[in-house]
Protein backbone atom coordinates (compact mmCIF):
# COMPACT_ATOMS: atom_id res chain seq x y z
CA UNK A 1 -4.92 10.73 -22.87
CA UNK A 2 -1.45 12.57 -22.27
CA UNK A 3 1.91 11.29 -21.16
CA UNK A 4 0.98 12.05 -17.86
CA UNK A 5 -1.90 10.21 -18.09
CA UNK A 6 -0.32 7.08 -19.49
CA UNK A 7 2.46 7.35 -16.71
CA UNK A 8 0.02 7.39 -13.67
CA UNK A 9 -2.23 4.73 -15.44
CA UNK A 10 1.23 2.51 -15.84
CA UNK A 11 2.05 3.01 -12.34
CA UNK A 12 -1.61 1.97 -11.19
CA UNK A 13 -1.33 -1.01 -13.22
CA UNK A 14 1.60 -1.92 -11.75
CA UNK A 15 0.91 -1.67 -8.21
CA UNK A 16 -2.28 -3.45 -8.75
CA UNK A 17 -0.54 -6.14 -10.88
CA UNK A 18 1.94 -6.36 -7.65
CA UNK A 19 -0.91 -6.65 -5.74
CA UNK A 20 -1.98 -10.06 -7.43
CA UNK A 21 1.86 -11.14 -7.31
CA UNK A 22 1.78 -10.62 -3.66
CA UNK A 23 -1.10 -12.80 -3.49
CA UNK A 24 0.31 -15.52 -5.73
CA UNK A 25 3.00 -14.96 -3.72
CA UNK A 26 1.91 -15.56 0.17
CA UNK A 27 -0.07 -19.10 -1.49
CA UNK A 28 3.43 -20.05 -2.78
CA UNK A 29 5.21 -19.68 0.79
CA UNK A 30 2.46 -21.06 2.60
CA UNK A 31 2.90 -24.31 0.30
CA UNK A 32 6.99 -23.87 0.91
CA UNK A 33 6.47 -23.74 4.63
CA UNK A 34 4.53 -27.16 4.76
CA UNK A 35 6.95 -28.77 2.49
CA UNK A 36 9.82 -27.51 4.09
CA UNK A 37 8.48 -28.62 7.39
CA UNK A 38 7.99 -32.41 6.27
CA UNK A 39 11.40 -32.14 5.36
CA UNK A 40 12.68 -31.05 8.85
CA UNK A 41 13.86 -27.79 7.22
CA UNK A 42 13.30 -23.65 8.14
CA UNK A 43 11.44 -21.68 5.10
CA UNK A 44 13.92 -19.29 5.75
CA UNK A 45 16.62 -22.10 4.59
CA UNK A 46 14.79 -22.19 0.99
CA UNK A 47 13.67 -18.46 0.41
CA UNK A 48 14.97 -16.82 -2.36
CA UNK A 49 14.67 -12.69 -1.84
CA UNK A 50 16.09 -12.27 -5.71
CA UNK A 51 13.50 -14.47 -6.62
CA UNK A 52 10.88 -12.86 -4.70
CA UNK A 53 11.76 -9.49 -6.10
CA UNK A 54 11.89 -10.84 -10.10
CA UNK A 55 8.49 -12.34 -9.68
CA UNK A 56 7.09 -8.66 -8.01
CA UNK A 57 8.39 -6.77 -10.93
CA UNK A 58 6.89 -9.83 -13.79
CA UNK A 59 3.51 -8.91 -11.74
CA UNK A 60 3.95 -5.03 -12.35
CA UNK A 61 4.85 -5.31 -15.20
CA UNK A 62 1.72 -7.77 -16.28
CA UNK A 63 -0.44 -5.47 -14.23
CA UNK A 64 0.98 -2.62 -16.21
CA UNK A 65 -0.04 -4.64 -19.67
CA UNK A 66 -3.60 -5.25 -18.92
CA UNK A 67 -3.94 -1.43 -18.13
CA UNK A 68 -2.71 -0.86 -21.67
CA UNK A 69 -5.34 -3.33 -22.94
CA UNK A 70 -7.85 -1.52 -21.03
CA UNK A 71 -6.99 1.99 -21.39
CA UNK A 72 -9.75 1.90 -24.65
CA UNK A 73 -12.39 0.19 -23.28
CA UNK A 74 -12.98 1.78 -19.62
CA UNK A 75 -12.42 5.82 -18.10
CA UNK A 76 -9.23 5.86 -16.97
CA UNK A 77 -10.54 8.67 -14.29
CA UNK A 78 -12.75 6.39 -12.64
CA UNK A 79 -12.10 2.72 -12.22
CA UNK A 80 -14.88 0.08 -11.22
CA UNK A 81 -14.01 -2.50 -8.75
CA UNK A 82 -14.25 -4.87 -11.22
CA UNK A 83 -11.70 -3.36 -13.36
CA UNK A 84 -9.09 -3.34 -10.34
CA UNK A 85 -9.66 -6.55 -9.40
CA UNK A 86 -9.38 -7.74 -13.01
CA UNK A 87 -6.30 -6.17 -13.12
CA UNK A 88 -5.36 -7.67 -9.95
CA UNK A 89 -5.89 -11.05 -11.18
CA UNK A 90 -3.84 -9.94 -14.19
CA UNK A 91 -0.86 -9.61 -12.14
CA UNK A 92 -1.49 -12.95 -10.81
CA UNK A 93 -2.48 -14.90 -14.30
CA UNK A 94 0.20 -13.08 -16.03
CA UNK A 95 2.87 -13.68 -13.62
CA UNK A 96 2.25 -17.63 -13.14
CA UNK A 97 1.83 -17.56 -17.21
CA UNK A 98 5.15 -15.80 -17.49
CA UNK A 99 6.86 -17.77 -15.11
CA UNK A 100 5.77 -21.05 -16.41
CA UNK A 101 6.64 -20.43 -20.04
CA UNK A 102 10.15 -19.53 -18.58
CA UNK A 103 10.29 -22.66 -16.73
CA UNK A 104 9.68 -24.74 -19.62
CA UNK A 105 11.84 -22.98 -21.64
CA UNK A 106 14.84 -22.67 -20.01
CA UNK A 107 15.03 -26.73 -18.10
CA UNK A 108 16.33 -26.48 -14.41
CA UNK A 109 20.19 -26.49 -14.53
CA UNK A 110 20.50 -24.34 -18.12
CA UNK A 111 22.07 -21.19 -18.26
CA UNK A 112 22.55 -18.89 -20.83
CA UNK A 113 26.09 -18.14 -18.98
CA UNK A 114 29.16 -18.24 -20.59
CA UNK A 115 31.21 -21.29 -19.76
CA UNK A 116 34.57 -19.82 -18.63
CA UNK A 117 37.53 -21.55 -19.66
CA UNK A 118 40.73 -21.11 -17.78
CA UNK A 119 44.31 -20.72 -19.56
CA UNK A 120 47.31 -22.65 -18.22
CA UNK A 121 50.15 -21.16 -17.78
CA UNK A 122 52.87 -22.30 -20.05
CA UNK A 123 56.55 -21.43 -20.02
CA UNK A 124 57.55 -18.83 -22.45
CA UNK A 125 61.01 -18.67 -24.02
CA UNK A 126 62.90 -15.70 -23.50
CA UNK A 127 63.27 -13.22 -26.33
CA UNK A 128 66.59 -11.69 -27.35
């Protein structure tokens, strides 16, 4: 397989491993709407786009991983439909995987920001 290969085989994984994101994605604001709604709230209120966007690219990039661990084992010029949706379910196993280990890594409220400390201002004698 050349670098060409490898490149449109990466991209396929991706977009397939998006695919199962998306998925993952329209159960999660379904369960957001009906919580938000008990609360009296708009989904719109709680919806994170950055968020949204980080957990599309974890799901190409997990798509893009099981086309790696695939790329022995099937023809990469013809693809079953079970090896796309296996993929597709890659994207969304891998992604809820990812994003739990990161959630119980990092507890809500950490950050891995520097704390920035302000200077005072103090009076400086004059020189001379």
């Amino acid at each position: 397989m050349g670098a060409t290969d490898w490149v449109l085989a990466l991209i396929l994984g991706g977009i397939l491993g998006m695919i199962g994101q998306g998925i993952r994605m329209v159960i999660g604001l379904k369960k957001a709407s009906d919580e938000a709604s008990v609360k009296g709230e708009r989904l719109r209120d709680a919806f994170e786009s950055n968020r949204m966007m980080l957990t599309m690219l974890i799901g190409f990039i997990a798509g893009a991983l099981a086309i790696i661990g695939f790329s022995g084992t099937i023809d990469m010029d013809a693809f079953s439909n079970e090896t796309i949706v296996t993929i597709i379910g890659a994207g969304y196993a891998g992604t809820d995987f990812i994003e739990g280990f990161v959630k119980k890594s990092i507890p809500a409220g950490q950050s891995n920001k520097p704390e920035v400390v302000e200077a005072k201002e103090t009076e400086q004698p004059a020189m001379g």
